[in-house]
Protein backbone atom coordinates (compact mmCIF):
# COMPACT_ATOMS: atom_id res chain seq x y z
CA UNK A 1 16.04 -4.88 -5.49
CA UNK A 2 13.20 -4.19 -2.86
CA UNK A 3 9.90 -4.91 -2.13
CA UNK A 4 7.41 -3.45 0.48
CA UNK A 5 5.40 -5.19 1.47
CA UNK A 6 1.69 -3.91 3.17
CA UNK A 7 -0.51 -6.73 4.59
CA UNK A 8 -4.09 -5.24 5.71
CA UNK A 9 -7.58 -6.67 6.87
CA UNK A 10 -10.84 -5.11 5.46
CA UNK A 11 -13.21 -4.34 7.96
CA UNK A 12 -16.29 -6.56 8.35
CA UNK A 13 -18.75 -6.16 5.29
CA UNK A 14 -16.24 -3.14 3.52
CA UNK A 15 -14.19 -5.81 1.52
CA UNK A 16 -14.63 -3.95 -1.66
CA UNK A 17 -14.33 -0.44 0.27
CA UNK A 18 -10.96 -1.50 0.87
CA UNK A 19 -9.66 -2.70 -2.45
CA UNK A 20 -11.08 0.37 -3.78
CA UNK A 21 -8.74 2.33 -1.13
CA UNK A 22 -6.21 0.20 -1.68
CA UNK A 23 -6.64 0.55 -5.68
CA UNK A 24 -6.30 4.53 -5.37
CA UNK A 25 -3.71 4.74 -3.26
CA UNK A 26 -1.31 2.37 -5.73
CA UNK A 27 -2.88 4.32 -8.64
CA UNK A 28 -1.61 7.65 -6.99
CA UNK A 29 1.61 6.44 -5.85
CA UNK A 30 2.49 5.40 -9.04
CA UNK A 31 1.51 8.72 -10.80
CA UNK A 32 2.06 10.77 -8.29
CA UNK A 33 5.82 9.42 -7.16
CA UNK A 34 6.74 7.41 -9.71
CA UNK A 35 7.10 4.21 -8.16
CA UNK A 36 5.08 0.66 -8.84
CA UNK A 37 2.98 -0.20 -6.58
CA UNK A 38 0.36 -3.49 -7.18
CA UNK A 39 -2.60 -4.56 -5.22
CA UNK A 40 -3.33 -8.25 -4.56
CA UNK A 41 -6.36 -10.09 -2.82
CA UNK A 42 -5.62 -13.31 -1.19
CA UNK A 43 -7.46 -15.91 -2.51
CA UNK A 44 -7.31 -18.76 0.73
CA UNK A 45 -6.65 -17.65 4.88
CA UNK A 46 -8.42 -14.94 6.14
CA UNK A 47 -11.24 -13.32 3.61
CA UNK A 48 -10.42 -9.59 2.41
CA UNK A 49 -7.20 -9.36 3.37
CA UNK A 50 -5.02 -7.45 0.87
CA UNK A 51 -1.90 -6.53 -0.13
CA UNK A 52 0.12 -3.51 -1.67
CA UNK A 53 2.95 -4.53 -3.34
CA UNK A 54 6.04 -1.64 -4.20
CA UNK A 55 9.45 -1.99 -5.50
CA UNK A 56 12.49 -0.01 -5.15
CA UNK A 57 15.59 -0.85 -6.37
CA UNK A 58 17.92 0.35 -3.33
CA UNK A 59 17.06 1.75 -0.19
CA UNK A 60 18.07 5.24 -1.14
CA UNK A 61 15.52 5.40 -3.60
CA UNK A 62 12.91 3.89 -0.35
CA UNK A 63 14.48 7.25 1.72
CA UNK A 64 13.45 9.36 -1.13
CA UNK A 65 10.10 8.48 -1.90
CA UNK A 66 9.13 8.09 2.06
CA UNK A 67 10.79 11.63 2.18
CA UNK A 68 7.99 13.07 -0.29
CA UNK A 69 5.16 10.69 0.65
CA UNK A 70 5.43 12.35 4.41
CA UNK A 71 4.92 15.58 3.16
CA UNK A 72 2.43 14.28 0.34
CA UNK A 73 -1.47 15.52 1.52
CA UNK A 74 -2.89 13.85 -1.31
CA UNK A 75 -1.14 10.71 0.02
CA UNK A 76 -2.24 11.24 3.77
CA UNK A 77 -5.79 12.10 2.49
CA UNK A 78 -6.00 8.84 0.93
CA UNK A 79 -4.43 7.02 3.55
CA UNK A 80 -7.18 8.35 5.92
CA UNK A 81 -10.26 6.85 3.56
CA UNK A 82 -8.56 3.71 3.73
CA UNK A 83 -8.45 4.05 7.50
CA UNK A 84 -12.35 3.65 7.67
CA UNK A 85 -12.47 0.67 5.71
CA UNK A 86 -9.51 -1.50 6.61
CA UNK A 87 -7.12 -2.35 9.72
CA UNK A 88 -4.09 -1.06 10.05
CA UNK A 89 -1.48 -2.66 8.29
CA UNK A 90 1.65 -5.02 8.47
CA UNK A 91 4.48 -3.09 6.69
CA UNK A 92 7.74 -5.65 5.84
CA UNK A 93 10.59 -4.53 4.06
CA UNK A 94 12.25 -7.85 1.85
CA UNK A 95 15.52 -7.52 0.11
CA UNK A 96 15.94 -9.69 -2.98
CA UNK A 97 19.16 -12.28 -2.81
C-alpha cells in the first residue's frame, strides 16, 4: 500500500480559498479517477497549511492514474484555481511496511 502525500501553504488571508481548492480537487479525483483522496488541515505549526491525502495500492496503479491525470483538463483546470490561492506543494511518496 501507498500513500501520496501533498503538503501546501495557503496564501496569506485565502485559508479557506485553499481548502475549498483543495476540497474540489479530492472530490474530482475521486469521481473522476477513481482513487481516494482526503483533505486534512493541520491543527498546530504553521496556520493553513493543508494536506491531500491519496492511496494506491502498488505503484502500477500510481503510473496509471498519473498517466490519465496528465492528460485530465478538468484536473489541470483545477489545479490552476488552486494555484492562486495556495503555494506550491511538497509531493512525498510513503510506502507502507
Amino acid at each position: 500500500m501507498y500513500k501520496i502525500v501533498g503538503v501546501g501553504k495557503a496564501k496569506p488571508g485565502k485559508v479557506r480559498e485553499a481548502i475549498a481548492a483543495s476540497k474540489g480537487l479530492a472530490e474530482y479525483m475521486n469521481s473522476k479517477h477513481d482513487v481516494k483522496v482526503q483533505v486534512h488541515l493541520q491543527q498546530f505549526g504553521p496556520p493553513g497549511t493543508i494536506y491531500l491525502i491519496g492511496e494506491a495500492k502498488d505503484l502500477a496503479s500510481i503510473q496509471t492514474i498519473q498517466g490519465k491525470i496528465m492528460a485530465d483538463e478538468g484536473y489541470w483546470t483545477l489545479v490552476q484555481k488552486s494555484v492562486e490561492v495556495m503555494e506550491p506543494p511538497t509531493i512525498a511518496l510513503l510506502q507502507q511496511l
